[in-house]
C-alpha atoms as a PDB file:
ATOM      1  CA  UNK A   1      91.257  99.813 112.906  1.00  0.00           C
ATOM      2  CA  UNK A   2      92.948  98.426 110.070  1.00  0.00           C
ATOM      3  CA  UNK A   3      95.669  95.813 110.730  1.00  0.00           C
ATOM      4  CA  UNK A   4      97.315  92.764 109.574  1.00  0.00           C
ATOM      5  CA  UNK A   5      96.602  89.467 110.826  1.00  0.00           C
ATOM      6  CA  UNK A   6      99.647  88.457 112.938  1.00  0.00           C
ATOM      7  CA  UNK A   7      99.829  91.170 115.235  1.00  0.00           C
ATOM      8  CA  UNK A   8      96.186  91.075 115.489  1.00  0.00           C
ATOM      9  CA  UNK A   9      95.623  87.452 116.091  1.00  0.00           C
ATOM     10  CA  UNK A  10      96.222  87.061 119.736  1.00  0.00           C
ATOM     11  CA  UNK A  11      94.184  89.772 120.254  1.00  0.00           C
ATOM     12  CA  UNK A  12      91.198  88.520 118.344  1.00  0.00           C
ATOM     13  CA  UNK A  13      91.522  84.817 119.900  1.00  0.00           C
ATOM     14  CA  UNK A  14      91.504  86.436 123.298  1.00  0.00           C
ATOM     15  CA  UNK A  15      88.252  88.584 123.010  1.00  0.00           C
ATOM     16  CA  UNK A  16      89.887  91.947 122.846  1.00  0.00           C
ATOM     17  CA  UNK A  17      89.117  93.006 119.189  1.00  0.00           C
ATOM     18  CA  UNK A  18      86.197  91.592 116.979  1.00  0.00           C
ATOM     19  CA  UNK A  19      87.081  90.960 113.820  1.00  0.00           C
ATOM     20  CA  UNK A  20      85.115  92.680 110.693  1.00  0.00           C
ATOM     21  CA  UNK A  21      86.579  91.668 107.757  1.00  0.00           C
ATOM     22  CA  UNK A  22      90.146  90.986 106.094  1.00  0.00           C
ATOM     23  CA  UNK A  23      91.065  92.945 103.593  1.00  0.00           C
ATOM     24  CA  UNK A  24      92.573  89.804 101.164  1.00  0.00           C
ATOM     25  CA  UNK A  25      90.925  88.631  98.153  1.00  0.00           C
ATOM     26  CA  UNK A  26      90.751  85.305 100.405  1.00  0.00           C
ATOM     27  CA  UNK A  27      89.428  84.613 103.904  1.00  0.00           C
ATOM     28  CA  UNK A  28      92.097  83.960 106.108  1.00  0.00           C
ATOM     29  CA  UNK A  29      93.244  80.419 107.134  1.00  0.00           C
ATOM     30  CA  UNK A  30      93.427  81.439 110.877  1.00  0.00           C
ATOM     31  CA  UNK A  31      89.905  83.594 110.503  1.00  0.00           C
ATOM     32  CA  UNK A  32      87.995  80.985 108.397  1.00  0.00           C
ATOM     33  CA  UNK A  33      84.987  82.677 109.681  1.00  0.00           C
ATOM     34  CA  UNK A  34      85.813  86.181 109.215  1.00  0.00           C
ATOM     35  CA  UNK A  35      84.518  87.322 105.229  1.00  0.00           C
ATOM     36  CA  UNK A  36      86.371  89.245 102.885  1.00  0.00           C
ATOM     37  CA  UNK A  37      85.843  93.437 102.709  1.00  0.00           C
ATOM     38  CA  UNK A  38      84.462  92.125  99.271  1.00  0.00           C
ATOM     39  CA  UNK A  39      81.789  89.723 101.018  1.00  0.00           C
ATOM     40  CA  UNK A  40      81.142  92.388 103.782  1.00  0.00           C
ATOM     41  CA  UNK A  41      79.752  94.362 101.230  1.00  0.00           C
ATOM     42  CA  UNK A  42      82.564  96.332  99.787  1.00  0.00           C
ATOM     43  CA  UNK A  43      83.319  94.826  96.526  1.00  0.00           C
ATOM     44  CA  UNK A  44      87.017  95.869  95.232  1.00  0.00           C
ATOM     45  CA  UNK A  45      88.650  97.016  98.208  1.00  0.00           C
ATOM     46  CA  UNK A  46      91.521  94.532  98.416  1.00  0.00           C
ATOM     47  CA  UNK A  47      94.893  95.435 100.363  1.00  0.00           C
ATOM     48  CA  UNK A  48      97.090  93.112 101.462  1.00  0.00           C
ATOM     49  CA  UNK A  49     100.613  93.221 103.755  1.00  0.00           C
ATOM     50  CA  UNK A  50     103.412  91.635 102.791  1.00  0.00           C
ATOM     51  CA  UNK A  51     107.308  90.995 104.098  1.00  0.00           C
ATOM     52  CA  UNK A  52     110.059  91.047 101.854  1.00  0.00           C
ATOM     53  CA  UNK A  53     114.284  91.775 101.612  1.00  0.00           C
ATOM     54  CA  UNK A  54     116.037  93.942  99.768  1.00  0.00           C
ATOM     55  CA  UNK A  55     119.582  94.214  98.191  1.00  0.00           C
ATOM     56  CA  UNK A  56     121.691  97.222  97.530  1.00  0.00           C
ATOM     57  CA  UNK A  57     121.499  97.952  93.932  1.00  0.00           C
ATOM     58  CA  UNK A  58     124.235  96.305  92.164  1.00  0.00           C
ATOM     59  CA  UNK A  59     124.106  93.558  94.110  1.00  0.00           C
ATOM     60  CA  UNK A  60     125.975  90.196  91.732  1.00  0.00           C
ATOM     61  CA  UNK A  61     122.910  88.381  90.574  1.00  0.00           C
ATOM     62  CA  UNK A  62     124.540  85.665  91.552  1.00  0.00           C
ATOM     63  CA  UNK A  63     124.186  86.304  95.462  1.00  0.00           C
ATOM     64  CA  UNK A  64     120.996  87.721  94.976  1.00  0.00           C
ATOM     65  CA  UNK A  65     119.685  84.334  93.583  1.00  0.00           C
ATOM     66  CA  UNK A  66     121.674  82.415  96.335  1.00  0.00           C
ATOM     67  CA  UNK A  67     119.271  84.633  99.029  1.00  0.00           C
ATOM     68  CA  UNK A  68     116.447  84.185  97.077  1.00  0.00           C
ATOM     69  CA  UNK A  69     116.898  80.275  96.701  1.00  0.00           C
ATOM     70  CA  UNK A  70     118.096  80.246 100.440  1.00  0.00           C
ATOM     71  CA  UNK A  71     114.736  82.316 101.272  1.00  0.00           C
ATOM     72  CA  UNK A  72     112.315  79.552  99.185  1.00  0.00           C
ATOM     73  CA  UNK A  73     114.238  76.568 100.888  1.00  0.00           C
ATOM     74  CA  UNK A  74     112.790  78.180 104.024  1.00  0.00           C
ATOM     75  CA  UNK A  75     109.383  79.011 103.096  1.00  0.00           C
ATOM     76  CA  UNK A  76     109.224  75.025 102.170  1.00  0.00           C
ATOM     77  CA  UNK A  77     110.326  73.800 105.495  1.00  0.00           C
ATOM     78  CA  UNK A  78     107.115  72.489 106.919  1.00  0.00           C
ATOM     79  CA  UNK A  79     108.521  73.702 110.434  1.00  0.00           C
ATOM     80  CA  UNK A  80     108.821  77.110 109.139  1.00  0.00           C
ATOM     81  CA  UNK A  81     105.865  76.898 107.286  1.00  0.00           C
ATOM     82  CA  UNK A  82     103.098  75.680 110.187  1.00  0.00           C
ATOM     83  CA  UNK A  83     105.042  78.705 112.707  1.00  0.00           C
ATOM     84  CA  UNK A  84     104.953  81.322 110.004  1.00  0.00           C
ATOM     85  CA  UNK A  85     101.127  80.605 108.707  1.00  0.00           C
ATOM     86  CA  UNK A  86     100.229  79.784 112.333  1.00  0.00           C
ATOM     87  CA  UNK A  87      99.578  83.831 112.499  1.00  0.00           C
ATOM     88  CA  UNK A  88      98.055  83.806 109.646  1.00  0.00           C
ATOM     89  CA  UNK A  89     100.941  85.429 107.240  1.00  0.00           C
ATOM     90  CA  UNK A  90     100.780  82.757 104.350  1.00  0.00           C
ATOM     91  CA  UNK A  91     104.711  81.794 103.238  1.00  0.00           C
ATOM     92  CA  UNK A  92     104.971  82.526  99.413  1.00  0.00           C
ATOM     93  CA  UNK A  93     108.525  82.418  97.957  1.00  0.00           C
ATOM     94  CA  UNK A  94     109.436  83.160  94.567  1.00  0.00           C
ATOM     95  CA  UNK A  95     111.730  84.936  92.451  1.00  0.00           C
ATOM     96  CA  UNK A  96     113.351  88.233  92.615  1.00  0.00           C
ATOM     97  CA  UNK A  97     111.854  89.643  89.767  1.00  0.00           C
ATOM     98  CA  UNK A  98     108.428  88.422  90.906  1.00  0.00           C
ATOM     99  CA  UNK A  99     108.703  90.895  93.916  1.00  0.00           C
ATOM    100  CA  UNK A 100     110.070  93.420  92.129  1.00  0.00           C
ATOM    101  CA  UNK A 101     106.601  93.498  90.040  1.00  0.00           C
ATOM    102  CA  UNK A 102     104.589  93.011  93.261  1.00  0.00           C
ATOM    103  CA  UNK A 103     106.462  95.915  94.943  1.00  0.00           C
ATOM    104  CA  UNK A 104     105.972  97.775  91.655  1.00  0.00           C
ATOM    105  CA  UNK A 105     101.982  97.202  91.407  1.00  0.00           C
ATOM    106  CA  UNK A 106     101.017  98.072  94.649  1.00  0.00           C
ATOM    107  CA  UNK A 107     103.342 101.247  94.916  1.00  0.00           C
ATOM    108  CA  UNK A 108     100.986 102.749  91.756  1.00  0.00           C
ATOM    109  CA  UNK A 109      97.795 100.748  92.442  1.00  0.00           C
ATOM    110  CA  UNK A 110      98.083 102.498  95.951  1.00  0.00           C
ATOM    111  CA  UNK A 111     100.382 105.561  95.291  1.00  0.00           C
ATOM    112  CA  UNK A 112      97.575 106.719  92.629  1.00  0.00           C
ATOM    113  CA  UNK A 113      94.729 105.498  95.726  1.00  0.00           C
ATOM    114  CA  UNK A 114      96.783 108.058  97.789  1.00  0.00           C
ATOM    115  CA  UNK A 115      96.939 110.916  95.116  1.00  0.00           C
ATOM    116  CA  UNK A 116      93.267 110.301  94.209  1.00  0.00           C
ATOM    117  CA  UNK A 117      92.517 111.220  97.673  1.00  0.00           C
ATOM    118  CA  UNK A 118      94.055 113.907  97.877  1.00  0.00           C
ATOM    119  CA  UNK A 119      95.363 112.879 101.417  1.00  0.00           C
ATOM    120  CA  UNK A 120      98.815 114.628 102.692  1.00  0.00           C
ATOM    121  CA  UNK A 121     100.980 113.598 105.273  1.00  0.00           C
ATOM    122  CA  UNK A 122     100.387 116.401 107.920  1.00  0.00           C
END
């Protein structure tokens, strides 16, 4: 079972599910014992979740940079910050156009994964 941290954690702290690996390049803070896919033996496989918003194309640059400076004022709050990485999702901020080229690598780091495979959605 592949999942991501968060909705995992309780589980894992409970006894439930035992933990193999993470799939980040880095152990997780909340798993500091669980290794990497990398130091479980399978070097390069490295996948990792992340949350994001979205505008509309055409949204004013200006109000997109208002969200996006609203969004980073959160992720500094150290309120926020001990909730949010308290289930293990770290809180990175940054600009727009910085997740734009995140969204952009993994959709063809992954989308050329997928059409290497040859996998189909059935």
């Amino acid at each position: 079972m592949f999942d991501i941290v968060g909705s995992s954690l309780q589980h894992i702290q409970g006894g439930r599910l035992i933990p193999l690996a993470v799939t980040s390049a880095e152990r997780s803070k909340v798993l500091p014992d669980v290794p990497t896919m990398a130091q479980a033996g399978a070097p390069g496989y490295q996948i990792t979740g992340w949350h994001g918003i979205a505008v509309r194309a055409g949204t004013p640059p200006a109000a997109i940079d208002k969200l996006n400076a609203t969004v980073n004022a959160v992720f500094k709050d150290p309120a926020f910050r001990t909730r949010w990485e308290a289930i293990g999702t770290p809180a990175v901020g940054g600009t727009a156009a910085e997740f734009g080229a995140l969204i952009k690598s993994d959709s063809q780091r992954l989308g050329a994964l997928v059409r290497s495979t040859g996998v189909t959605l059935d």
